[in-house]
Protein backbone atom coordinates (compact mmCIF):
# COMPACT_ATOMS: atom_id res chain seq x y z
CA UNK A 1 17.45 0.04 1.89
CA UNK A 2 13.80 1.36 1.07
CA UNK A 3 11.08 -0.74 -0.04
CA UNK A 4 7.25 -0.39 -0.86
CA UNK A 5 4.67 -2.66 0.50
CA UNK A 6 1.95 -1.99 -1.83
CA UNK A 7 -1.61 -3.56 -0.40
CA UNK A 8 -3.76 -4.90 -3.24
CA UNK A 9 -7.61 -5.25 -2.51
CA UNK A 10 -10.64 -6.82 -4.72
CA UNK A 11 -13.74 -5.85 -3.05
CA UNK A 12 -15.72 -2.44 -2.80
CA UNK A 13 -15.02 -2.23 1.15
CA UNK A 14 -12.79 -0.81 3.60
CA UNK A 15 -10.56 -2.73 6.28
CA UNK A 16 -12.67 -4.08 9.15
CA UNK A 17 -12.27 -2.98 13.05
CA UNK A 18 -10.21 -6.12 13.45
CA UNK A 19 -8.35 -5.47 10.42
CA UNK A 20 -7.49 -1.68 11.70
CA UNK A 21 -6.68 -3.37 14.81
CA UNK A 22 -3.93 -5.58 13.57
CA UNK A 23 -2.89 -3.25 11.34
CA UNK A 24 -2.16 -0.63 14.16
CA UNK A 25 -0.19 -3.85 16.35
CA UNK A 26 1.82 -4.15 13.18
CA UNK A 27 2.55 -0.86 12.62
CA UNK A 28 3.93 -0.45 16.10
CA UNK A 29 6.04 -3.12 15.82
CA UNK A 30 7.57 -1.61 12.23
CA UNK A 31 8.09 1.61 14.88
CA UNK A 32 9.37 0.23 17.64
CA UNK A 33 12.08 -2.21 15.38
CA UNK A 34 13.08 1.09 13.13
CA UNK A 35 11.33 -0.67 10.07
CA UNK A 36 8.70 2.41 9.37
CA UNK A 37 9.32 5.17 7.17
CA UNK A 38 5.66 6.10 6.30
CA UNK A 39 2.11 4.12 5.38
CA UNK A 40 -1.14 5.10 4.56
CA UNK A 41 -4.91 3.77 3.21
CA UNK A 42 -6.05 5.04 0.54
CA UNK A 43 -9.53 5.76 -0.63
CA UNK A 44 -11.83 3.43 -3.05
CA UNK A 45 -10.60 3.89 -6.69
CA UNK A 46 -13.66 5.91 -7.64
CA UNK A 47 -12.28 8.57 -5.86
CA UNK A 48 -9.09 8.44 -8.45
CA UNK A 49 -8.04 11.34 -11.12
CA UNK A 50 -5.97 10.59 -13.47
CA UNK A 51 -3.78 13.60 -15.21
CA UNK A 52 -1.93 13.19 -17.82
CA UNK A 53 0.30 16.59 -19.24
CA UNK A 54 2.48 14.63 -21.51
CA UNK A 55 0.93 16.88 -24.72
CA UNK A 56 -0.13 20.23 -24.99
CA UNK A 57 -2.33 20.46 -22.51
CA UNK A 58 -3.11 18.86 -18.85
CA UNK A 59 -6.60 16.04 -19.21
CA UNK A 60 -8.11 14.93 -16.85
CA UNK A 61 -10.07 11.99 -16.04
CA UNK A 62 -12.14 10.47 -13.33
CA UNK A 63 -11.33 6.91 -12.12
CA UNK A 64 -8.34 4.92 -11.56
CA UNK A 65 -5.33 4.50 -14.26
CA UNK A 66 -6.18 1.25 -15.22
CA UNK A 67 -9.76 -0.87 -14.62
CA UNK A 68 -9.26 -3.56 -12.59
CA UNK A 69 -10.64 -5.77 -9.90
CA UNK A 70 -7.41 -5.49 -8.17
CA UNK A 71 -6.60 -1.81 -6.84
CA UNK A 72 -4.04 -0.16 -4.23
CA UNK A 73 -5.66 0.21 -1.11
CA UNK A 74 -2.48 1.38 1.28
CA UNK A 75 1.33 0.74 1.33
CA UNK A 76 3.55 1.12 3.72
CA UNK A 77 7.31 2.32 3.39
CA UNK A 78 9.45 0.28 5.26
CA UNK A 79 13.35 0.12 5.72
CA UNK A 80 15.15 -3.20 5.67
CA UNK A 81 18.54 -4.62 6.18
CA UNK A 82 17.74 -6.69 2.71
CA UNK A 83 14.76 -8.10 0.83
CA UNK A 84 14.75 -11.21 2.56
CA UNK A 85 13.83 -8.71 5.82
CA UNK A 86 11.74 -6.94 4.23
CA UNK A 87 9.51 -10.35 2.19
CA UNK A 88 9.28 -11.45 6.03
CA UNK A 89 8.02 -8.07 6.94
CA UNK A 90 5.62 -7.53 4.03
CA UNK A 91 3.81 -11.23 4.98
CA UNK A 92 3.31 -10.17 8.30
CA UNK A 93 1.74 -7.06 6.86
CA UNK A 94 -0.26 -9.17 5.03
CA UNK A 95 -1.86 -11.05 7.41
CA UNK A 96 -2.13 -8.23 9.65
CA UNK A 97 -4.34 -6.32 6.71
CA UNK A 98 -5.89 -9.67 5.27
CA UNK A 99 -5.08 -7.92 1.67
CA UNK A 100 -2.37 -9.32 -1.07
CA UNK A 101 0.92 -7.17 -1.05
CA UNK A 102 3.65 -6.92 -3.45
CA UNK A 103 7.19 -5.53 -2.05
CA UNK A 104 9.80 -3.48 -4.49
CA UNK A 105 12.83 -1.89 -3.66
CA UNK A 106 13.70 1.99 -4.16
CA UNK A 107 16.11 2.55 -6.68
């Protein structure tokens, strides 16, 4: 089964060097163990558009969906046996990245 690690940051700032570095350890490890599907960082919320075509016609808006202290900064996609696999793997994510994460399942 699929599941989304979802990183949640509260300050203006990007991951350290030391961050990146245990991020990269823990990312080879989801390789080498066939966890990974896919991960990424994102960029700072400002950088955010928000469309919404659910009328008439497509608006657009600058900034993230919802104002917050708490954004997405990165996620990984990870496969796992079951959730207990993947809570285990999402705290080690979290303590490589120093950053919350929440963990849902793909339907």
């Amino acid at each position: 089964m699929q599941y989304l690690i979802s990183v949640i940051h509260d300050q203006a700032d990007l991951a350290t060097p030391d961050e990146h570095a245990a991020i990269d350890v823990f990312n080879d490890r989801l390789q080498a163990e066939g966890h990974w599907v896919f991960a990424g960082g994102l960029a700072l919320p400002d950088t955010a558009t928000v469309i919404d075509n659910r009328g008439g016609e497509a608006v657009f808006s600058d900034g993230p969906f919802a104002e917050s202290k708490e954004y997405l900064a990165g996620f990984w996609i990870i496969e796992a046996a079951d959730l207990d696999v993947a809570l285990k793997l999402a705290a080690e994510g979290s303590k490589a990245c120093n950053r919350k994460v929440e963990v849902r399942p793909f339907q």
